[in-house]
Protein backbone atom coordinates (compact mmCIF):
# COMPACT_ATOMS: atom_id res chain seq x y z
CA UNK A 1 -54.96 -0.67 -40.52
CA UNK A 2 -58.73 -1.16 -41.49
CA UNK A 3 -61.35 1.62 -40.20
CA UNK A 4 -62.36 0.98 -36.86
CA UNK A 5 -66.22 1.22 -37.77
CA UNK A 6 -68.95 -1.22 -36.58
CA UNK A 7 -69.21 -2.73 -40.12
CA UNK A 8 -65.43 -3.54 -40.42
CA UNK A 9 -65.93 -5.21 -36.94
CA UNK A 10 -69.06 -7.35 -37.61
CA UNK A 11 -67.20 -9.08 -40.85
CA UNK A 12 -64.47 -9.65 -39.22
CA UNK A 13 -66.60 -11.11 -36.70
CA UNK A 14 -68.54 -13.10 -39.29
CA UNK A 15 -65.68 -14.32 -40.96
CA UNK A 16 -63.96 -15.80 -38.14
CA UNK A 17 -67.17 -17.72 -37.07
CA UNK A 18 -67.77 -18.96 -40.77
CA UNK A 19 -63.97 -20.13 -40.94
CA UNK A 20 -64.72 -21.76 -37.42
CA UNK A 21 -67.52 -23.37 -38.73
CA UNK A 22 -66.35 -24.64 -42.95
CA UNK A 23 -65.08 -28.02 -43.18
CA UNK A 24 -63.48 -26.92 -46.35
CA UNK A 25 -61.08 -24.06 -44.86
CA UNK A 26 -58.05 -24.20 -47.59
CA UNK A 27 -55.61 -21.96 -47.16
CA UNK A 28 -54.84 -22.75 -50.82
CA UNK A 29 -57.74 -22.33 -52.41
CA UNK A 30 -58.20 -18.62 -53.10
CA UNK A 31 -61.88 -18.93 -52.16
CA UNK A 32 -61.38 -20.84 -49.02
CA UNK A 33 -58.16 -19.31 -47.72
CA UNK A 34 -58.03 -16.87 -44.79
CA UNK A 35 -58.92 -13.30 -47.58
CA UNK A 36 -61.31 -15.60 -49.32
CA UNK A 37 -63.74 -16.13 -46.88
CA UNK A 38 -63.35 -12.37 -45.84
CA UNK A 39 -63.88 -11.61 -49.63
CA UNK A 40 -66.85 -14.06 -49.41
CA UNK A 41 -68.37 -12.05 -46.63
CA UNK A 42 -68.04 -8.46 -48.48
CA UNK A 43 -68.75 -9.11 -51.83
CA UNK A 44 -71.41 -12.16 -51.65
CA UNK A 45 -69.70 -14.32 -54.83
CA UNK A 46 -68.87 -17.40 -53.79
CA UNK A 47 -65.71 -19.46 -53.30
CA UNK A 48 -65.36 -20.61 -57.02
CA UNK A 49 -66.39 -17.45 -58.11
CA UNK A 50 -63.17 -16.00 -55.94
CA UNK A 51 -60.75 -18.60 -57.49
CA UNK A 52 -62.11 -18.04 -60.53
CA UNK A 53 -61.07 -14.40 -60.84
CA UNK A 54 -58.15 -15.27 -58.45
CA UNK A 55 -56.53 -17.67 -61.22
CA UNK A 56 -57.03 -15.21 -64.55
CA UNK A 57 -53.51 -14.29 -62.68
CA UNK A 58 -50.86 -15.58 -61.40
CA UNK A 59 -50.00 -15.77 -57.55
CA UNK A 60 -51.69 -16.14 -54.25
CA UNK A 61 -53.11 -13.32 -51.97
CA UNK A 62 -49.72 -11.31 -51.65
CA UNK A 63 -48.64 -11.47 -54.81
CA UNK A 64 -52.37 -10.42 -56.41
CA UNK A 65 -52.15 -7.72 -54.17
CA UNK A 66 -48.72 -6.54 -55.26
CA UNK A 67 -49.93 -6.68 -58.66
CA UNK A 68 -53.09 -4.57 -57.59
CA UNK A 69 -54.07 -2.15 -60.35
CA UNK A 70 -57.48 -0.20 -59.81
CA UNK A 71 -58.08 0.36 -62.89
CA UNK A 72 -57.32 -2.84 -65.07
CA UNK A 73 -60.76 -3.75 -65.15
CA UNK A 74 -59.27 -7.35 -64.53
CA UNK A 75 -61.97 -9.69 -62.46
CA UNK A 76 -59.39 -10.21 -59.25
CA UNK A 77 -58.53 -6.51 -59.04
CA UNK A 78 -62.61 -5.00 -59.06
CA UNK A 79 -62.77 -7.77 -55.97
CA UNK A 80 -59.31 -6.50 -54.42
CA UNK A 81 -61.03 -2.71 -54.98
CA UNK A 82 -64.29 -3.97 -53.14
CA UNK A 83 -62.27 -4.70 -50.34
CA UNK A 84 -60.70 -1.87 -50.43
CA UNK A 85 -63.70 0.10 -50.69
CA UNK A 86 -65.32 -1.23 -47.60
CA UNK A 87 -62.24 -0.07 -45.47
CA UNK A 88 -59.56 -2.27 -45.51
CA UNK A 89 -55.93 -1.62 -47.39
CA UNK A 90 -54.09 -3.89 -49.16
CA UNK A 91 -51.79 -4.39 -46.63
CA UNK A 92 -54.37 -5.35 -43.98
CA UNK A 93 -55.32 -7.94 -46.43
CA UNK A 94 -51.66 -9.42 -46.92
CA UNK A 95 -51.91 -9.34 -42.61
CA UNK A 96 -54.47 -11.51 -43.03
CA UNK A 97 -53.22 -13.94 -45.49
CA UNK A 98 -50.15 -14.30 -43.41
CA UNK A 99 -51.39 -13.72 -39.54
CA UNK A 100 -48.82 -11.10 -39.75
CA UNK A 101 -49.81 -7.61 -38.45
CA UNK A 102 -48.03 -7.13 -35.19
CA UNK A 103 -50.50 -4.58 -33.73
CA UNK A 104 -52.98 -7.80 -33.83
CA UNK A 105 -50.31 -9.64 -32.59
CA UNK A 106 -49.23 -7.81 -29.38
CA UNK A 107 -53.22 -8.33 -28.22
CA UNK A 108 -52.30 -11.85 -27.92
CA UNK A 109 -50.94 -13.35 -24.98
CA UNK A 110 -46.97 -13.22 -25.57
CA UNK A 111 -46.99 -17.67 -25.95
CA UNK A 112 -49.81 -17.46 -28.37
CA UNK A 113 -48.28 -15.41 -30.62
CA UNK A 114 -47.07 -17.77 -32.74
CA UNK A 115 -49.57 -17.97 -35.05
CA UNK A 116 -49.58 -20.65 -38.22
CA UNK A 117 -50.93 -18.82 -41.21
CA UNK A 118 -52.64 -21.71 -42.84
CA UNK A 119 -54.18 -23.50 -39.14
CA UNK A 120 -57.92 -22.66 -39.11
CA UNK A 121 -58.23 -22.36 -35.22
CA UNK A 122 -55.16 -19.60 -35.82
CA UNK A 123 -57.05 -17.80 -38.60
CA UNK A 124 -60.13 -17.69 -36.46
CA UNK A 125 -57.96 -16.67 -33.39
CA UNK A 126 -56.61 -14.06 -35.48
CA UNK A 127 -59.50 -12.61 -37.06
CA UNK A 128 -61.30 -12.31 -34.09
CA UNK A 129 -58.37 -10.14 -32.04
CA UNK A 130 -58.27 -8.33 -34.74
CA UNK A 131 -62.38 -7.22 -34.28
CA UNK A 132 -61.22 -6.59 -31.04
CA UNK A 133 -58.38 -4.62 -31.45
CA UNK A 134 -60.78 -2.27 -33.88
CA UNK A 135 -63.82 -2.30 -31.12
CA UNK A 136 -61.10 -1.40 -28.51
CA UNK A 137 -60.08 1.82 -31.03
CA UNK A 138 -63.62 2.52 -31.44
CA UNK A 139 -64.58 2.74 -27.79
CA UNK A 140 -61.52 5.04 -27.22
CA UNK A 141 -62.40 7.39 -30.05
CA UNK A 142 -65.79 7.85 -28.51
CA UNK A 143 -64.86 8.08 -25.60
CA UNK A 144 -62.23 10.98 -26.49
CA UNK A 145 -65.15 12.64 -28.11
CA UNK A 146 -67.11 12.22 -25.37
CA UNK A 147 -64.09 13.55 -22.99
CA UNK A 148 -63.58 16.53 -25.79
CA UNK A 149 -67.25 17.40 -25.11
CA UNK A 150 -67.08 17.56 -21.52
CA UNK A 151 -64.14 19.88 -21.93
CA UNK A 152 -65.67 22.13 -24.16
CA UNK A 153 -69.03 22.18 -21.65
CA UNK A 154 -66.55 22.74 -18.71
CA UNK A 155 -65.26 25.48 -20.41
CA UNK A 156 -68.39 27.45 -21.58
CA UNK A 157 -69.97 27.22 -17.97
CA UNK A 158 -66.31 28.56 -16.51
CA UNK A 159 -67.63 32.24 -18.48
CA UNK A 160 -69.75 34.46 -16.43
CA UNK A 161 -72.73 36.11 -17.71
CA UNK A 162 -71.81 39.72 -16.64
CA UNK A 163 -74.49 42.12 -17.15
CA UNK A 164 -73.49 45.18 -19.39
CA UNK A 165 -73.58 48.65 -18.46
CA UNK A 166 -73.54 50.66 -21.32
């Protein structure tokens, strides 16, 4: 699963509010569909610019990213490795095509689960859980630092400073 860090978080966020707001959400389109609006987000080209790359191949999302080579200096696969470098895997990224990543899932209310991978109010739905779920990891890794902290603070005040007698 992506990194839970603020940035991965505000995209996410981002993206689901631009998706909210297109009137030209296409879930065929490589530039419009649910990864091309993320991909919009991280890498600033725009949606022809996307499905340009996207189409030097053949396939949609899932299939590009099957075919995913880092280094074949091929347009679609430097914008896959973008992704990639800004913390999400490849398999996040096929989650997202496909509403499909059952951690996501389970934060959803068990009736609204049933997600439709190519509805924009689902996408959106989606997206945004999924910034949740990561804040919610976030929060809990601070606050098990936080907790660690206090432990190791507990533990240093529970030694007495005996004077030596030597």
């Amino acid at each position: 699963m992506a990194q839970a860090k603020p940035e991965i978080i505000e995209v996410l966020r981002i993206t689901a509010t631009k998706i909210e707001a297109s009137e030209s959400y296409q879930w065929g389109h490589m530039g419009l569909c649910n990864c091309g609006f993320l991909a919009q987000q991280i890498t600033q080209l725009t949606k022809a610019q996307i499905h340009t790359r996207a189409m030097q191949r053949h396939g949609d999302w899932s299939e590009q990213l099957n075919d995913y080579c880092p280094t074949s200096g091929l347009p679609m696969d430097d914008l896959i490795s973008d992704l990639i470098s800004y913390g999400f895997d490849s398999t996040d990224l096929k989650h997202l095509e496909k509403l499909s990543d059952g951690s996501v899932l389970r934060m959803l209310p068990l009736e609204q689960r049933n997600l439709k991978h190519n509805l924009k109010k689902d996408v959106v739905k989606y997206v945004r859980t999924w910034a949740n779920l990561l804040e919610e990891q976030l929060l809990d890794s601070i606050h098990l630092n936080l907790e660690e902290e206090d432990m190791v603070k507990a533990e240093a005040n529970s030694f007495v400073d005996y004077p030596s007698f030597v």
